[in-house]
Protein backbone atom coordinates (compact mmCIF):
# COMPACT_ATOMS: atom_id res chain seq x y z
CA UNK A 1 -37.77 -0.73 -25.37
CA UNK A 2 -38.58 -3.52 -22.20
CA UNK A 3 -40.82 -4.88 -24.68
CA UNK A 4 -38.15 -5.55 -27.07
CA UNK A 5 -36.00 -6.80 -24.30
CA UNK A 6 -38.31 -8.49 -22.52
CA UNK A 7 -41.16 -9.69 -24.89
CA UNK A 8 -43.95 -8.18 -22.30
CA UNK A 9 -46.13 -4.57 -22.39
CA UNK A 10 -45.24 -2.48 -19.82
CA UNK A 11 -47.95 -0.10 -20.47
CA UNK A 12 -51.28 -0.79 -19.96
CA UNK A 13 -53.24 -1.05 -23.31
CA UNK A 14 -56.73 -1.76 -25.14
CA UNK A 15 -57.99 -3.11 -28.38
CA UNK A 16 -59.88 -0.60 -30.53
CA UNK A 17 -62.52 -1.64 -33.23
CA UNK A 18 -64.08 0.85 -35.62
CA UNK A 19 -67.12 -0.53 -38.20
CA UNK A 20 -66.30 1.53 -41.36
CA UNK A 21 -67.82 1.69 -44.58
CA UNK A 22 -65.93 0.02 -47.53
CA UNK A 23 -66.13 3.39 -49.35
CA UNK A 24 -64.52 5.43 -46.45
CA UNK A 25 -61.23 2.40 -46.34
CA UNK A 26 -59.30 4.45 -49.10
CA UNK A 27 -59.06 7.73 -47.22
CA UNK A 28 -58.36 6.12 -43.60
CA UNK A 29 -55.91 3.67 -45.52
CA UNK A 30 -53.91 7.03 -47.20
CA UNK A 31 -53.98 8.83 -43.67
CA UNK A 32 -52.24 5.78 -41.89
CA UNK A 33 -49.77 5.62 -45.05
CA UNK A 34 -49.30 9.03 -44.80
CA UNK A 35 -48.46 8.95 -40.96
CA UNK A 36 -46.62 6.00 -41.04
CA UNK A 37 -44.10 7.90 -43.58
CA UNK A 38 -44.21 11.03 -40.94
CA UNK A 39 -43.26 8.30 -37.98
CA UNK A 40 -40.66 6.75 -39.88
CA UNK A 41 -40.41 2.79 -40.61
CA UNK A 42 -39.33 2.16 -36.81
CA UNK A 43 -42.71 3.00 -35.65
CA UNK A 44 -45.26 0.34 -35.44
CA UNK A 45 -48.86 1.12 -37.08
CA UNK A 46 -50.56 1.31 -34.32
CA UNK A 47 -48.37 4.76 -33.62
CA UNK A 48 -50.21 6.05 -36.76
CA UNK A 49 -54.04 6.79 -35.31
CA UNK A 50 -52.57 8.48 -32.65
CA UNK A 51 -50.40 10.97 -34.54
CA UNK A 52 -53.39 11.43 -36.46
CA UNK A 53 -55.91 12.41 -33.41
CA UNK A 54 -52.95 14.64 -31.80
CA UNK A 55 -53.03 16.71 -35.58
CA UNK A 56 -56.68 16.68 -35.21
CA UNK A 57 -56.58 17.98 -31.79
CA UNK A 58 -53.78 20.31 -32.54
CA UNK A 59 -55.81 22.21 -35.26
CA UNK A 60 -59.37 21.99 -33.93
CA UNK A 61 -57.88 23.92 -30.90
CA UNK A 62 -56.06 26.96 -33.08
CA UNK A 63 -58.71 29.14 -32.64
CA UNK A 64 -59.94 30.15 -28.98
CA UNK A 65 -59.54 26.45 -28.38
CA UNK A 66 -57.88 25.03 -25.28
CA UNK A 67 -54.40 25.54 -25.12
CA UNK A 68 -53.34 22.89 -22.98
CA UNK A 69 -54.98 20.67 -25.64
CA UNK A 70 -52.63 22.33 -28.20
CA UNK A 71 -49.64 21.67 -25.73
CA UNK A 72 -50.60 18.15 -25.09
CA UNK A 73 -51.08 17.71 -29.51
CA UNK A 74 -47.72 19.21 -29.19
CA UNK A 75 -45.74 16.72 -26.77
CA UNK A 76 -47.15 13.80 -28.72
CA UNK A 77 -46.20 15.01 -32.34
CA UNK A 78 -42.56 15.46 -30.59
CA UNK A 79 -42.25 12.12 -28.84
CA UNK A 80 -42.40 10.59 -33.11
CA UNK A 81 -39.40 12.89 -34.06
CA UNK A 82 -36.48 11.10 -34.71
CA UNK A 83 -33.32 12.63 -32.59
CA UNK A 84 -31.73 14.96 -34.56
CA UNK A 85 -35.25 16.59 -35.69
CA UNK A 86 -35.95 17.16 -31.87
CA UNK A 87 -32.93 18.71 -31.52
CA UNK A 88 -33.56 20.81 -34.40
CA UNK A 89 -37.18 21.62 -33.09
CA UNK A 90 -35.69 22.91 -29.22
CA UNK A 91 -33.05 24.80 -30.98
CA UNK A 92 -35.73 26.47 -33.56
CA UNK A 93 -38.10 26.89 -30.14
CA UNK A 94 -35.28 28.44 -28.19
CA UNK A 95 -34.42 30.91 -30.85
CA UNK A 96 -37.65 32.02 -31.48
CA UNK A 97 -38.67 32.54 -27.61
CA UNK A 98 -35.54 34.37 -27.49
């Protein structure tokens, strides 16, 4: 939001570069598609590799992984939810912990 008001980062960042084969560009290019469409059009691309490693994370830990890693998967797939699919995801929490 500050950067929208402001024009400036507020969080500290870093550019990421990946060498990838031309033949592997199709499936990376359908996973950030795919992502992007989970996010919703407000959320910049760069939103989209992140989703992806917190899914990765989240089911690579399933099994006698690390839960906090789970959790942590978790908290970022929930920060993407629009506001009335949070809502729906605490009320579906609470009523199943009940």
């Amino acid at each position: 939001m500050e950067k929208e008001l402001t024009g400036r980062e507020t969080e500290p960042h870093e550019t990421i570069y990946f060498k990838v084969y031309k033949s592997r560009i199709p499936v990376i290019e359908q996973a950030l598609e795919t992502a992007a469409l989970m996010l919703g059009s407000e959320k910049s691309r760069g939103y989209c590799p992140e989703m992806i490693c917190a899914g990765f994370l989240a089911g690579a830990n399933l099994d006698n992984g690390n839960p906090g890693i789970l959790l942590n998967s978790i908290r970022q797939f929930f920060k993407f939810l629009p506001g009335e699919q949070k809502q729906e995801f605490l009320t579906q929490v609470k009523h199943k912990a009940s």
